[in-house]
Protein backbone atom coordinates (compact mmCIF):
# COMPACT_ATOMS: atom_id res chain seq x y z
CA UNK A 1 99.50 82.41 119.87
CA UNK A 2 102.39 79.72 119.16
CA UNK A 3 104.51 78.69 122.33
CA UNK A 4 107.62 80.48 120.97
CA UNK A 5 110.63 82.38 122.60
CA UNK A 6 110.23 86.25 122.91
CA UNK A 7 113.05 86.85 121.03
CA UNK A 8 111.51 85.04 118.09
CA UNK A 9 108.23 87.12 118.11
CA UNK A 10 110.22 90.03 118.64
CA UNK A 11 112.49 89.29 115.59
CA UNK A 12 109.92 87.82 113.71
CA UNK A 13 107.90 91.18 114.62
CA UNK A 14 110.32 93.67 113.18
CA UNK A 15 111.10 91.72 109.95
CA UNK A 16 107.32 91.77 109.43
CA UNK A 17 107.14 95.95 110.09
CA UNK A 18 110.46 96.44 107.75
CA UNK A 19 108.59 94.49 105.08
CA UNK A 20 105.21 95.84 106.03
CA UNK A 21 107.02 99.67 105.34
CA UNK A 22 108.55 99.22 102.56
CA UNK A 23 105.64 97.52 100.62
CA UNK A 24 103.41 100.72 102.01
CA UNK A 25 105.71 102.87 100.14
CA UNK A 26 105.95 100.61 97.12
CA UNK A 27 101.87 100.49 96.92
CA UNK A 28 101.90 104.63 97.14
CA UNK A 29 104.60 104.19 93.93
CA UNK A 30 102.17 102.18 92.50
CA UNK A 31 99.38 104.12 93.10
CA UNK A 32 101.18 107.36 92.28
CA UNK A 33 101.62 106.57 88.87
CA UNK A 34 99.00 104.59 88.25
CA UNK A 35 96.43 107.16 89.21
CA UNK A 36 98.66 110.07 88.39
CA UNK A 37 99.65 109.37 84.77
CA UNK A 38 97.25 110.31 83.16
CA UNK A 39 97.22 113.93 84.40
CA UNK A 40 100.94 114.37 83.73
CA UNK A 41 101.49 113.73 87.65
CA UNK A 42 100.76 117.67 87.94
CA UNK A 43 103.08 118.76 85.48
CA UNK A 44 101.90 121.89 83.29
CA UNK A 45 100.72 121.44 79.73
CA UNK A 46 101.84 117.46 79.86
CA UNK A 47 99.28 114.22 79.94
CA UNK A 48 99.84 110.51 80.14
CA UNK A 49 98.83 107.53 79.14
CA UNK A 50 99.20 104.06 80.59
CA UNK A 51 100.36 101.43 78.13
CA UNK A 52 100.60 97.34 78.88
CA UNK A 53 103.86 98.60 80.85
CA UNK A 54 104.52 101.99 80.55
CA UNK A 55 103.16 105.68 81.89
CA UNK A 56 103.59 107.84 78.98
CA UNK A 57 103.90 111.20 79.27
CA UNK A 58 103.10 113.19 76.46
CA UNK A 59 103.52 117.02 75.76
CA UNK A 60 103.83 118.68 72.67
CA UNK A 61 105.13 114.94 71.78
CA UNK A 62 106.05 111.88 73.69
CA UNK A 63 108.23 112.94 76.90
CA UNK A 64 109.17 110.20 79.19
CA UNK A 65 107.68 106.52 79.56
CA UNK A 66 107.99 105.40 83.08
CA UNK A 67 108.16 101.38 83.20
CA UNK A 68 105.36 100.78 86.24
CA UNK A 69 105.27 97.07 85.61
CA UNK A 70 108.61 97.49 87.52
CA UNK A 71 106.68 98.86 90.24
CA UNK A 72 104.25 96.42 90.36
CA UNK A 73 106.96 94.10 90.44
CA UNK A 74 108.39 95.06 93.33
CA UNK A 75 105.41 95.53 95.37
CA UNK A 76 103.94 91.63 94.35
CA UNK A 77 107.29 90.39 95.68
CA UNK A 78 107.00 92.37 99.04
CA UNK A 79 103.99 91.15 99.51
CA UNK A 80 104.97 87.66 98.70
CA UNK A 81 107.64 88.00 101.41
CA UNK A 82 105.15 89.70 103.69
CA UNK A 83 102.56 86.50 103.66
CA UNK A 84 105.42 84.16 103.75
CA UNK A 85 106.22 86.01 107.68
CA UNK A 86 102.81 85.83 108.49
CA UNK A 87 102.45 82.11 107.25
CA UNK A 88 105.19 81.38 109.71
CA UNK A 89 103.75 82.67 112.50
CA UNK A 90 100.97 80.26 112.08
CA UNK A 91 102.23 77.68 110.95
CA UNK A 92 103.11 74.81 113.90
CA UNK A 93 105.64 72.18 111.93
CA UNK A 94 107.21 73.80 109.09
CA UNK A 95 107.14 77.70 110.12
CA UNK A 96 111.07 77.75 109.45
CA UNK A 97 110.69 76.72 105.69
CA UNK A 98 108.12 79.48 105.39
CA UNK A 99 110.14 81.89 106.84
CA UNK A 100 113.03 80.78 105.07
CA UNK A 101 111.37 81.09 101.67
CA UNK A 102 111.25 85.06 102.15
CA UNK A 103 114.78 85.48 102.33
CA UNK A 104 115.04 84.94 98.89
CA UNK A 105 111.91 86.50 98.08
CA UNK A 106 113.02 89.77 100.13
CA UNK A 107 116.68 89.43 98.36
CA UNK A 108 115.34 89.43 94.88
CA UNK A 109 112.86 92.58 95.57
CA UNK A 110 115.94 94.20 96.94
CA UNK A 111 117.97 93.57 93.94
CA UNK A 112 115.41 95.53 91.71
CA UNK A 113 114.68 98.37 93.82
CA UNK A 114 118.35 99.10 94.18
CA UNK A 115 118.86 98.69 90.38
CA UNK A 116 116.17 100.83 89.85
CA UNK A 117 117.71 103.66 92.33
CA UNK A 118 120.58 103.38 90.94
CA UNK A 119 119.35 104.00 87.56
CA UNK A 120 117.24 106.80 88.59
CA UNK A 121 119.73 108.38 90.91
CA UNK A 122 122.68 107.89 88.10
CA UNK A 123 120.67 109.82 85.74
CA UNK A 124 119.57 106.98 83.82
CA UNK A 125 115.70 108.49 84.26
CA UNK A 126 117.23 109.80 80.69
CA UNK A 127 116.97 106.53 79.45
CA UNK A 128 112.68 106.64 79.96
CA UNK A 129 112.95 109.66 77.65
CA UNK A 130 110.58 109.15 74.62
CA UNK A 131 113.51 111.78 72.17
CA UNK A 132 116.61 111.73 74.11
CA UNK A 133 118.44 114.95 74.11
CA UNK A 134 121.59 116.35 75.13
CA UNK A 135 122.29 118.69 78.17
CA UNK A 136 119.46 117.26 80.24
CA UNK A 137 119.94 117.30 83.87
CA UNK A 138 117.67 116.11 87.04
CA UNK A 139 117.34 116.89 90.75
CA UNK A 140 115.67 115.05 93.19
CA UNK A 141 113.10 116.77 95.04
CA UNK A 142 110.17 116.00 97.72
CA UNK A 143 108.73 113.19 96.59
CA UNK A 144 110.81 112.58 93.05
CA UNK A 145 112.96 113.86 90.48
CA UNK A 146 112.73 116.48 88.14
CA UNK A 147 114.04 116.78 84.55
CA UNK A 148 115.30 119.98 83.37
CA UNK A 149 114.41 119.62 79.64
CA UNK A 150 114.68 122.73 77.16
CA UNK A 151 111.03 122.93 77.56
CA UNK A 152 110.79 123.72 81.37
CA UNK A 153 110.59 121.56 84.12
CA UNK A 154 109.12 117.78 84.22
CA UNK A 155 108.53 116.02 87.50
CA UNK A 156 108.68 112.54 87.90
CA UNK A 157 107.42 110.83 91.07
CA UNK A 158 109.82 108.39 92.79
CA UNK A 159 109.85 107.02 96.67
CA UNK A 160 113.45 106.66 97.24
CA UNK A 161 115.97 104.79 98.55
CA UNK A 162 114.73 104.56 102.32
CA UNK A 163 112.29 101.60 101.60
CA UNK A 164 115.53 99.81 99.98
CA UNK A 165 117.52 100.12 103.53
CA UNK A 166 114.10 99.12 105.53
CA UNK A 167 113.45 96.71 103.51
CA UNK A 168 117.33 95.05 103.89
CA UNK A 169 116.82 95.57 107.21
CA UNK A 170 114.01 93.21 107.66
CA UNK A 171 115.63 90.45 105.84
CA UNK A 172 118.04 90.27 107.71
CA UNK A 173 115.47 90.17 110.37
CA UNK A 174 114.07 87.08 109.02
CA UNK A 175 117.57 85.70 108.35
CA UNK A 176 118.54 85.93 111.92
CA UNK A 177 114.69 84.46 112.81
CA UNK A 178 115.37 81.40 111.01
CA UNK A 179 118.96 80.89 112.19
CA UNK A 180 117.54 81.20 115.96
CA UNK A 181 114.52 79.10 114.65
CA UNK A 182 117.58 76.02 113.24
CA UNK A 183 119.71 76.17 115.68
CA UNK A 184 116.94 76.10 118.64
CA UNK A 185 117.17 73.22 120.96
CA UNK A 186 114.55 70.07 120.44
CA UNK A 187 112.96 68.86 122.78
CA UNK A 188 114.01 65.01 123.69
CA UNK A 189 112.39 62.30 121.62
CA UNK A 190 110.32 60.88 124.26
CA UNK A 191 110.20 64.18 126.51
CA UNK A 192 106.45 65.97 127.21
């Protein structure tokens, strides 16, 4: 272990579990549609099909295509800003410019999963339908949303907002790590 302050590891620790959460729950996204699409994630008399970046679900005609190249997205950049906290653990001379390179890693993956909630949470999961209709409306429910279409009932699985705030959370973490990492004292030029 690196001669460091507790507070540092203790920081350093909880921006690494925030991130360390919320890329969990991004990988079950990932994995939910990825391995769920093309059984209609469960949803009576509907099938899917994954496309270059799409789930498309498919009932008596094309439903809803779920972008999960989005997902993906999100989870490569929480994982980015996952190994940058672990390469400053390690790292001896330059751990505070590998920490500091997750804050904007961290930002940017926050950016799209709140867009993303935001778009599925204000009803803009009508946007991924394949024949958009009038007088749809959604709920969210355990583990997703589901569309009331004319048909019956489609649901769409979705992890929420919760990773978002964890995920905030720990970059500020690491923000706060690398301000107590810059403004730490130095030792004395000649000093042992």
């Amino acid at each position: 272990m690196r001669n460091r302050p507790a507070a540092q590891w203790t920081i350093g620790g909880v921006a690494a579990l925030c991130v360390l959460y919320a890329l969990t729950k991004w990988v079950e996204q990932l994995m939910w549609v990825l391995t769920g699409c093309a059984g209609g994630f469960g949803n009576p008399g509907t099938t899917g099909e994954l496309t270059g970046g799409y789930c498309v679900l498919s009932g008596r005609g094309p439903l809803l295509e779920l972008p999960w190249r989005e997902d993906l997205w999100i989870t490569v950049l929480l994982g980015v800003g996952l190994a940058c906290l672990g390469g400053a653990a390690w790292v001896r001379r330059r751990s505070t410019l590998v920490a500091s390179l997750a804050i904007p890693v961290l930002l940017y993956a926050g950016f799209s999963m709140a867009s993303r909630g935001h778009q599925r949470a204000d009803g803009h999961l009508v946007r991924y339908l394949a024949n958009p209709v009038d007088g749809v409306g959604w709920d969210a429910v355990p583990n997703g949303w589901e569309l009331n279409l004319t048909g019956g009932h489609l649901f769409v699985p979705d992890i929420g907002m919760a990773p978002l705030g964890v995920t905030m959370l720990g970059g500020l973490a690491v923000l706060v790590l690398v301000a107590l990492r810059w403004y730490a004292p130095r030792p004395a030029a000649g000093a042992n």
